[in-house]
C-alpha atoms as a PDB file:
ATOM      1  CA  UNK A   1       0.000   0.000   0.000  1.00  0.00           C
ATOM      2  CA  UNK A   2       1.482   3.528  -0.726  1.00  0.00           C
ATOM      3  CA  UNK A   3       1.264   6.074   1.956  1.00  0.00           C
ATOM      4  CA  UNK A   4      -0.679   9.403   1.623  1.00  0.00           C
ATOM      5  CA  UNK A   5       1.232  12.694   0.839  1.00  0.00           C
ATOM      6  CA  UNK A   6      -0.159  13.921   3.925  1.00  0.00           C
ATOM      7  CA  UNK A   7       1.686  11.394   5.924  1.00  0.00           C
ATOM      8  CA  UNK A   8       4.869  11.384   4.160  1.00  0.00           C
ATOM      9  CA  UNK A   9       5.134  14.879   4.847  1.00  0.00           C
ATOM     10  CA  UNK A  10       4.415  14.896   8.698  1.00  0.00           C
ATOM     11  CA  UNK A  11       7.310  12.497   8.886  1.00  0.00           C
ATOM     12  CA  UNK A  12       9.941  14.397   6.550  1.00  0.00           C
ATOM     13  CA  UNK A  13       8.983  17.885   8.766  1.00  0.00           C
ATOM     14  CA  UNK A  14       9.534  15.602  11.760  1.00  0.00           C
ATOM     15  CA  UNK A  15      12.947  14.361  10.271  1.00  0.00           C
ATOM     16  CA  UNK A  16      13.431  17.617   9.820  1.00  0.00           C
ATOM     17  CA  UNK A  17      12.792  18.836  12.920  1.00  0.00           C
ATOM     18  CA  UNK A  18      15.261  15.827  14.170  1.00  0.00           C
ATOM     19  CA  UNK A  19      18.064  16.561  12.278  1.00  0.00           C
ATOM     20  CA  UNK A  20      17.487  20.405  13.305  1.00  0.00           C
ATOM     21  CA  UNK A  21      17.530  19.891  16.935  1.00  0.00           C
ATOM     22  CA  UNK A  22      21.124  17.407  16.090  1.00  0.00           C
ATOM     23  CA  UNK A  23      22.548  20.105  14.419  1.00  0.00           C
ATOM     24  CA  UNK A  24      21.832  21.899  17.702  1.00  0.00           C
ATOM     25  CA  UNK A  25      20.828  25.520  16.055  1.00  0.00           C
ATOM     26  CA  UNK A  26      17.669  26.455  17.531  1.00  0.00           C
ATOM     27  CA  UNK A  27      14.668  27.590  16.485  1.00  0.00           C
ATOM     28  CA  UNK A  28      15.443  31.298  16.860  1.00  0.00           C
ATOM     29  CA  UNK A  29      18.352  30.670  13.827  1.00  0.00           C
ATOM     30  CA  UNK A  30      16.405  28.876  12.044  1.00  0.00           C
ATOM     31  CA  UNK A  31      13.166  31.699  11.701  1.00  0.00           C
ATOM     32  CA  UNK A  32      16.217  34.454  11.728  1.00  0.00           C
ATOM     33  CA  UNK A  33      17.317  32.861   8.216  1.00  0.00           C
ATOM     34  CA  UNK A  34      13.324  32.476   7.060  1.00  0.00           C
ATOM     35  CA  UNK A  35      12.656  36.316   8.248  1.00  0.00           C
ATOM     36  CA  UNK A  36       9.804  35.090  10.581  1.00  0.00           C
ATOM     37  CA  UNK A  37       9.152  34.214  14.235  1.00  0.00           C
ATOM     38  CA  UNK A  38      10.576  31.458  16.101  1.00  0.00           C
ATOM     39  CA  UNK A  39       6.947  30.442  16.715  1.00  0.00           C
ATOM     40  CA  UNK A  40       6.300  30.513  13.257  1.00  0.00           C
ATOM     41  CA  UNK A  41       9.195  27.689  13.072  1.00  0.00           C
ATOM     42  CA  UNK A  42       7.979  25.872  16.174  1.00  0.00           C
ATOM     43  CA  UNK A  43       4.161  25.677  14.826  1.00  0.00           C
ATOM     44  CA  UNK A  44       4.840  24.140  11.434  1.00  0.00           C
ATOM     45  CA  UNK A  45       7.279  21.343  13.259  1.00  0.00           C
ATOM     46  CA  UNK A  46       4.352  20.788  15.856  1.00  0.00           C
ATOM     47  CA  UNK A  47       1.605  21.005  12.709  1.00  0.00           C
ATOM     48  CA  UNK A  48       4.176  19.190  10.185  1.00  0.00           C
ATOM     49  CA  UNK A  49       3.338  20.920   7.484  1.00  0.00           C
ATOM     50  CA  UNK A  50       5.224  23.457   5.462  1.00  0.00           C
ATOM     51  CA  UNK A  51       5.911  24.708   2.287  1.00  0.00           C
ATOM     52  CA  UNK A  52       8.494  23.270   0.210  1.00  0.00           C
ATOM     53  CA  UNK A  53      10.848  26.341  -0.341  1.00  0.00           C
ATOM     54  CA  UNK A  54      10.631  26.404   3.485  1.00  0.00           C
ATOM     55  CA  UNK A  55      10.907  22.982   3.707  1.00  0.00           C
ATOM     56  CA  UNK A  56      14.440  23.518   1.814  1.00  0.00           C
ATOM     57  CA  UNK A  57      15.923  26.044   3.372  1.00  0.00           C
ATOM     58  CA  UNK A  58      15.563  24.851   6.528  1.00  0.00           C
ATOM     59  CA  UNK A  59      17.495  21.620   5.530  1.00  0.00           C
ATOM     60  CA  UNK A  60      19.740  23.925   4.368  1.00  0.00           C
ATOM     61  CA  UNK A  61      20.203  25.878   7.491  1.00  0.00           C
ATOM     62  CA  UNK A  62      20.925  22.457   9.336  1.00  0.00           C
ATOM     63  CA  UNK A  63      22.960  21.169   6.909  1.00  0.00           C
ATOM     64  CA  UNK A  64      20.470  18.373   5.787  1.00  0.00           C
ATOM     65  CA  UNK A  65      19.933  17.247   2.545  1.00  0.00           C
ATOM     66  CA  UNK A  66      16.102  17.863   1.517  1.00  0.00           C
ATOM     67  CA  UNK A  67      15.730  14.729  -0.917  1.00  0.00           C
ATOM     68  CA  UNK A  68      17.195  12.485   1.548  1.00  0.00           C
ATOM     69  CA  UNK A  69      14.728  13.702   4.487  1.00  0.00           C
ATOM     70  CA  UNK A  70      12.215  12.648   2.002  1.00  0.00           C
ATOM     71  CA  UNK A  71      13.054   9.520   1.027  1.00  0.00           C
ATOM     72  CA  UNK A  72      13.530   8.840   4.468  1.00  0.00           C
ATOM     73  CA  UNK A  73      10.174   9.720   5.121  1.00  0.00           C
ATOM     74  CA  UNK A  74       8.749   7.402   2.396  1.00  0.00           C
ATOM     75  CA  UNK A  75      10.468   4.435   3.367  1.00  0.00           C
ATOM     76  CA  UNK A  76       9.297   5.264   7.015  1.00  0.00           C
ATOM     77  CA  UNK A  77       5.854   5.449   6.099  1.00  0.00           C
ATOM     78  CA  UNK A  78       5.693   2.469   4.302  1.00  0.00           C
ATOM     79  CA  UNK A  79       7.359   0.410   6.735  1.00  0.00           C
ATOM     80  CA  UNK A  80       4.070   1.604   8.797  1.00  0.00           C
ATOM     81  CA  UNK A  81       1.952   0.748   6.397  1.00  0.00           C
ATOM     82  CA  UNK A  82       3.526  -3.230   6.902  1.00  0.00           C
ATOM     83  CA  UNK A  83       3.942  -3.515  10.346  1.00  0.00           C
ATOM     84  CA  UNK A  84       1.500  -2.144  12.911  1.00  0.00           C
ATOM     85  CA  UNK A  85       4.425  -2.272  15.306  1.00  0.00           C
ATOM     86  CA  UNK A  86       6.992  -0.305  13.425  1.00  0.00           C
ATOM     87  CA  UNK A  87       4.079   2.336  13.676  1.00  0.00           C
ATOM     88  CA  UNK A  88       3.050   2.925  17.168  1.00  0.00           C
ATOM     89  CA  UNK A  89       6.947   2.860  17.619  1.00  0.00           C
ATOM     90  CA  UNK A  90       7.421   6.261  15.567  1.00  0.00           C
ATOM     91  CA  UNK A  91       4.523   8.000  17.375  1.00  0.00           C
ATOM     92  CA  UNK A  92       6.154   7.400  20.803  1.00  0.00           C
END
C-alpha cells in the first residue's frame, strides 16, 4: 500500500525537525534565516506541514539534505503501512 502525501510529509517535517535539533541551532536561527518568528518555526514542526521552499531552506540551514529527508520519510511510512508495530513505535 502507498502512503498518503499527507503522511509522508508529517514524517519528513519531523525528520526535519530531528536533524534540526542534532545540528543543535535552535529555532530562533532557524526563523532568523526564514525572516519570521521562532513560533512561526515551532508551529509548522508541531503542525508538520510546510511549504516546500521552506521545507528547503531549513534543511539547508541544518545542513540536511532535503531529498534524503524525504526519502527517508517514504520508506518510514511504508514500513508503517507493513507492520502495525513499526508504527506505534514512531509515534512514541
Amino acid at each position: 500500500m502507498t502512503a498518503n502525501s499527507t503522511t509522508i510529509a508529517a514524517l519528513a517535517v519531523d525528520n526535519l525537525r530531528r536533524q534540526s535539533r542534532a545540528s543543535e541551532i535552535s529555532q530562533g536561527v532557524i526563523a532568523d534565516k526564514l525572516h519570521t518568528a521562532r513560533q512561526t518555526i515551532n508551529s509548522k514542526f508541531k503542525r508538520g506541514d510546510m511549504k516546500l521552499t521552506e521545507f528547503i531552506r531549513i534543511a539547508q540551514t541544518v545542513g540536511a539534505i532535503p531529498h534524503e529527508i524525504l526519502q527517508d520519510a517514504e520508506k518510514r511510512s511504508e514500513s508503517a503501512d507493513n507492520n502495525p508495530a513499526f508504527a506505534e513505535e514512531q509515534r512514541s
